[in-house]
Protein backbone atom coordinates (compact mmCIF):
# COMPACT_ATOMS: atom_id res chain seq x y z
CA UNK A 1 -20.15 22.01 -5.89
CA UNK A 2 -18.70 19.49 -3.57
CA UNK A 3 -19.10 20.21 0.00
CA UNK A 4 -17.37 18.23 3.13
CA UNK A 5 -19.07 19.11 6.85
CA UNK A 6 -16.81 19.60 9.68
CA UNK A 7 -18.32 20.36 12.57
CA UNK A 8 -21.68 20.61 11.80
CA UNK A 9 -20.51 23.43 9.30
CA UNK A 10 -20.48 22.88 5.12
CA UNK A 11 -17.17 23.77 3.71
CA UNK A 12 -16.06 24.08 0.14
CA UNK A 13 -13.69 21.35 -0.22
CA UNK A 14 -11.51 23.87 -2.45
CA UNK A 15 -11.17 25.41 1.04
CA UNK A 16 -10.13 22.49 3.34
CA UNK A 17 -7.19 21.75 0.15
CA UNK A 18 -6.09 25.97 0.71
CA UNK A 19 -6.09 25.09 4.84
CA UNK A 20 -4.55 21.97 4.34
CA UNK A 21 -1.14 23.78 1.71
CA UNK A 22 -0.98 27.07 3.99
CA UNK A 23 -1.73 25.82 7.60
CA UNK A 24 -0.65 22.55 8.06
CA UNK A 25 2.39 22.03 5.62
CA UNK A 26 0.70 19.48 4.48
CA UNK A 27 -0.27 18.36 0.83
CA UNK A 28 -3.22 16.36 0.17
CA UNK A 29 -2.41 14.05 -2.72
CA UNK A 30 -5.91 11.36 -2.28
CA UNK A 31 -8.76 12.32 -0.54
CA UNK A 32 -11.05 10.12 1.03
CA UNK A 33 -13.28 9.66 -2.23
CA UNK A 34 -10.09 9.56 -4.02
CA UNK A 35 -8.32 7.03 -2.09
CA UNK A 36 -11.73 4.66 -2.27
CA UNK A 37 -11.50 5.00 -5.84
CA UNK A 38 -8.04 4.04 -6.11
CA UNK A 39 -7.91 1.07 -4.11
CA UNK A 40 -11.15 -0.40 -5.75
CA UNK A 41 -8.96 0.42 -9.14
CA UNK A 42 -6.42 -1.48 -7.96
CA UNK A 43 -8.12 -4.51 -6.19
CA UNK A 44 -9.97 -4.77 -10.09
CA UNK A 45 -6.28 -4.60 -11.71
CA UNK A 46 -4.97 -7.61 -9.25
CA UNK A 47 -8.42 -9.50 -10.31
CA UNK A 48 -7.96 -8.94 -14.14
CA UNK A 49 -4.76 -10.87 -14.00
CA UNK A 50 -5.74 -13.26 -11.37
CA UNK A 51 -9.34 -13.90 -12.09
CA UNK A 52 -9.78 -16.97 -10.33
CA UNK A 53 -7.31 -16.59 -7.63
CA UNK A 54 -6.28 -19.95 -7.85
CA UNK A 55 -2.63 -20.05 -7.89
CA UNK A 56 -2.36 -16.40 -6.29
CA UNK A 57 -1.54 -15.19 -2.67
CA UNK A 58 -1.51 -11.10 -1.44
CA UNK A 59 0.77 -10.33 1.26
CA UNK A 60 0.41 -7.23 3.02
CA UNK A 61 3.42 -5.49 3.97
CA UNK A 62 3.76 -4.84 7.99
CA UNK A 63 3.31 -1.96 9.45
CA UNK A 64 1.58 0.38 7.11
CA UNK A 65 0.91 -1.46 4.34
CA UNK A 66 -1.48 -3.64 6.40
CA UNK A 67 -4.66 -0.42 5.95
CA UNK A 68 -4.03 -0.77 2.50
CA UNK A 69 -3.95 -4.32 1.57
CA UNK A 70 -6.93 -4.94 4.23
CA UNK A 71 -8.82 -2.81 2.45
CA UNK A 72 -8.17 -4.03 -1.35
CA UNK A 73 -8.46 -7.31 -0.26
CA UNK A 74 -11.80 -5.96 1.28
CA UNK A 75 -12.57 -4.98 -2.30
CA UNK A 76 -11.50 -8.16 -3.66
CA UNK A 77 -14.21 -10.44 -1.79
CA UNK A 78 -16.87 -8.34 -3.02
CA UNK A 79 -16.22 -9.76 -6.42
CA UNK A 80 -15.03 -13.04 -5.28
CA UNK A 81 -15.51 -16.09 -3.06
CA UNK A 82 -14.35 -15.04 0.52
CA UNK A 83 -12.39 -18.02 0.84
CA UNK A 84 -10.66 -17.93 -2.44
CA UNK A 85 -8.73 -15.92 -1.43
CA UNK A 86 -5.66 -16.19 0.49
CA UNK A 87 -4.37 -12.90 2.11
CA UNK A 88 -1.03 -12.96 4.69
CA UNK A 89 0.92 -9.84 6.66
CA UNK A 90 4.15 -9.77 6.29
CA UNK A 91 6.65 -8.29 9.09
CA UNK A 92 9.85 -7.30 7.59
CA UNK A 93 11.83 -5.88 10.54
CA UNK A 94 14.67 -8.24 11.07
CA UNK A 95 15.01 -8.31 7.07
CA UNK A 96 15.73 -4.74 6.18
CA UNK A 97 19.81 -3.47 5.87
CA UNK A 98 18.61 -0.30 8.14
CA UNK A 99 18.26 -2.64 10.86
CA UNK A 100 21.33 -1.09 13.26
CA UNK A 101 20.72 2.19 12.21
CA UNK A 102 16.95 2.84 13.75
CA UNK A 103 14.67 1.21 16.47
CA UNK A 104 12.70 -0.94 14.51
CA UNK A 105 9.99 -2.38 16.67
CA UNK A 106 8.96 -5.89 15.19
CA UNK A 107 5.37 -6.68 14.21
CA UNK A 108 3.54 -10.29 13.68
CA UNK A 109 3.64 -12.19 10.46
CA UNK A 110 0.66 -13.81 9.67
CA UNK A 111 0.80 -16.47 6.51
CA UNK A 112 -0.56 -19.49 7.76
CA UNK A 113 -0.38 -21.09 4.03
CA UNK A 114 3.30 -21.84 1.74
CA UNK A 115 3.72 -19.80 -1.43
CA UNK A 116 5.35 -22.60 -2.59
CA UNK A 117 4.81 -22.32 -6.97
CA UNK A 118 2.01 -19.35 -6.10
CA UNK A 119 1.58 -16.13 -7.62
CA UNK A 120 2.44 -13.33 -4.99
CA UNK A 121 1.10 -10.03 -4.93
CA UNK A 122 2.99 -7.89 -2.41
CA UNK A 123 0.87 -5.15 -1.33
CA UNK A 124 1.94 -1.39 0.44
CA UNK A 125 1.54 2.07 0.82
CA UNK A 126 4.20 3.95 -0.60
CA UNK A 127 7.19 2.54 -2.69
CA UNK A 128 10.12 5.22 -2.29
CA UNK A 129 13.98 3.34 -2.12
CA UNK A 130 12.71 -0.29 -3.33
CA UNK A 131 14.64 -1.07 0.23
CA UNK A 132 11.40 -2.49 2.21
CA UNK A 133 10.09 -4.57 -1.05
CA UNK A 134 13.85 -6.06 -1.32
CA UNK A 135 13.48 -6.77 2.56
CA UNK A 136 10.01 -8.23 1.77
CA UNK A 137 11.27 -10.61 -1.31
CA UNK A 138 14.05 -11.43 1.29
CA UNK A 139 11.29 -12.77 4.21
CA UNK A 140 9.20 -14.25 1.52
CA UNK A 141 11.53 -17.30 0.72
CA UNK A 142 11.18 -18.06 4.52
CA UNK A 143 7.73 -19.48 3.02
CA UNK A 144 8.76 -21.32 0.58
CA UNK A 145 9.63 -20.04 -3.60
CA UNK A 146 7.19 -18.39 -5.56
CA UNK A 147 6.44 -18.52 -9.07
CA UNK A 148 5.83 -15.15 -9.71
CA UNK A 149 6.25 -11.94 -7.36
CA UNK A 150 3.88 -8.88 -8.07
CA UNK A 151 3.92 -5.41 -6.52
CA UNK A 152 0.86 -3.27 -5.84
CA UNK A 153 1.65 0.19 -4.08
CA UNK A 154 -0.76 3.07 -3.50
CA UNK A 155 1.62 5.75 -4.19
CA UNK A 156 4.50 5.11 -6.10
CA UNK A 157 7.66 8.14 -5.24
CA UNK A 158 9.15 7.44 -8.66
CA UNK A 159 12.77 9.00 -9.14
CA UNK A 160 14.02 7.93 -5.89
CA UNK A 161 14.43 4.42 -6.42
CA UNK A 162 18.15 3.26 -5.02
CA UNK A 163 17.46 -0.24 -6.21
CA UNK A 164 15.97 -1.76 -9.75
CA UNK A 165 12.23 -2.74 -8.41
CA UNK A 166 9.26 -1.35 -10.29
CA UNK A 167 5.21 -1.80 -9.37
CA UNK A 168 3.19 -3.90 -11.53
CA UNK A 169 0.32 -1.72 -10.07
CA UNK A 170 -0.25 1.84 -9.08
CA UNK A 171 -2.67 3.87 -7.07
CA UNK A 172 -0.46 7.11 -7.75
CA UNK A 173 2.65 7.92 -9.30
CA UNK A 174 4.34 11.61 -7.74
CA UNK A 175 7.17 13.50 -7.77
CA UNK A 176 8.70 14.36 -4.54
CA UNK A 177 12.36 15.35 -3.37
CA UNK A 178 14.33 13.52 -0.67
CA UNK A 179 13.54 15.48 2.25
CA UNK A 180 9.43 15.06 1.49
CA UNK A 181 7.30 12.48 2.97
CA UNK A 182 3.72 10.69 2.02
CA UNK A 183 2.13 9.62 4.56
CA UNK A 184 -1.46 7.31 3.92
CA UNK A 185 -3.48 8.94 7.21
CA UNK A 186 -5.60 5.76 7.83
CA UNK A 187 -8.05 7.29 10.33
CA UNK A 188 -8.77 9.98 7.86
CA UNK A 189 -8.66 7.90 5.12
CA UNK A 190 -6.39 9.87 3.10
CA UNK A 191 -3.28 10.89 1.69
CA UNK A 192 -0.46 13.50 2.32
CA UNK A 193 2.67 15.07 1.47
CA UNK A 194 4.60 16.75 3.58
């Protein structure tokens, strides 16, 4: 039996999942356990096809994919050479076609290297439209052309796609409808649907 204290008070977790559907509105699609174990899996996957990191780069995605590529990148030096690897944040704002529509409010890019010939691994939380990643490939040739461009999303909202782009790795594929959201709660360290 798996038991989660809030509180001070053991609860069934089968009973924070029932408050979480009928209270809240809310779905919980990782967990905390489950979300550690997915971004270790995918932190592996990116090593298995860039072992030594030599020729490869991660860029997080700005604003919310920054708690997840933090934290496989996290994962990443555990098995590797801290300074091996090379790890940038991306801000996208001024890229993206929604740009008139919504208040965007701009965040900091931080790539202090080129990708220049490099092996890119884009990293973020939830792929839904492809319209962010084609913003993201967009800002990318500000510095300089890759060889190779990789995605790695946590959850991946397949059937919604308005453009061709596809993740080369995957925390989570779901099925959701247009007016449903997933959120990655990074203070609670997990994952919802709502």
């Amino acid at each position: 039996m798996f038991l989660i204290t809030i509180n001070n008070k053991a609860h069934h977790v089968g009973a924070l999942y029932y408050f979480y559907e009928n209270f809240t509105g809310l779905k919980l699609i990782l967990n905390e356990q489950q979300l550690d174990i997915t971004i270790k899996r995918l932190a592996n996957q990116v090593l298995e096809n860039h072992l030594d990191l030599e020729n490869t780069v991660l860029i997080g995605i700005q604003p919310r994919g920054i708690y997840v590529s933090d934290r496989i990148v996290a994962e990443i030096k555990k098995e590797v050479a801290p300074e091996k690897v090379k790890y940038g944040k991306l801000d996208i704002t001024f890229y993206r076609d929604d740009i008139r529509n919504q208040l965007h409010v701009p965040n900091k890019t931080d790539i202090n290297f080129s990708i220049e010939g490099c092996q890119v691994v884009l990293i973020d939380d939830v792929l839904y439209t492809g319209r962010t990643i084609r913003a993201a490939l967009d800002a990318l040739l500000d510095f300089g052309r890759p060889d190779k461009v990789e995605l790695c999303i946590l959850v991946d909202r397949r059937f919604n796609r308005q453009l061709p782009i596809q993740p080369d790795y995957v925390g989570k594929y779901i099925d959701t409808i247009t007016s449903q959201k997933v959120k990655v709660i990074a203070d609670q360290h997990e994952v919802v649907l709502y």
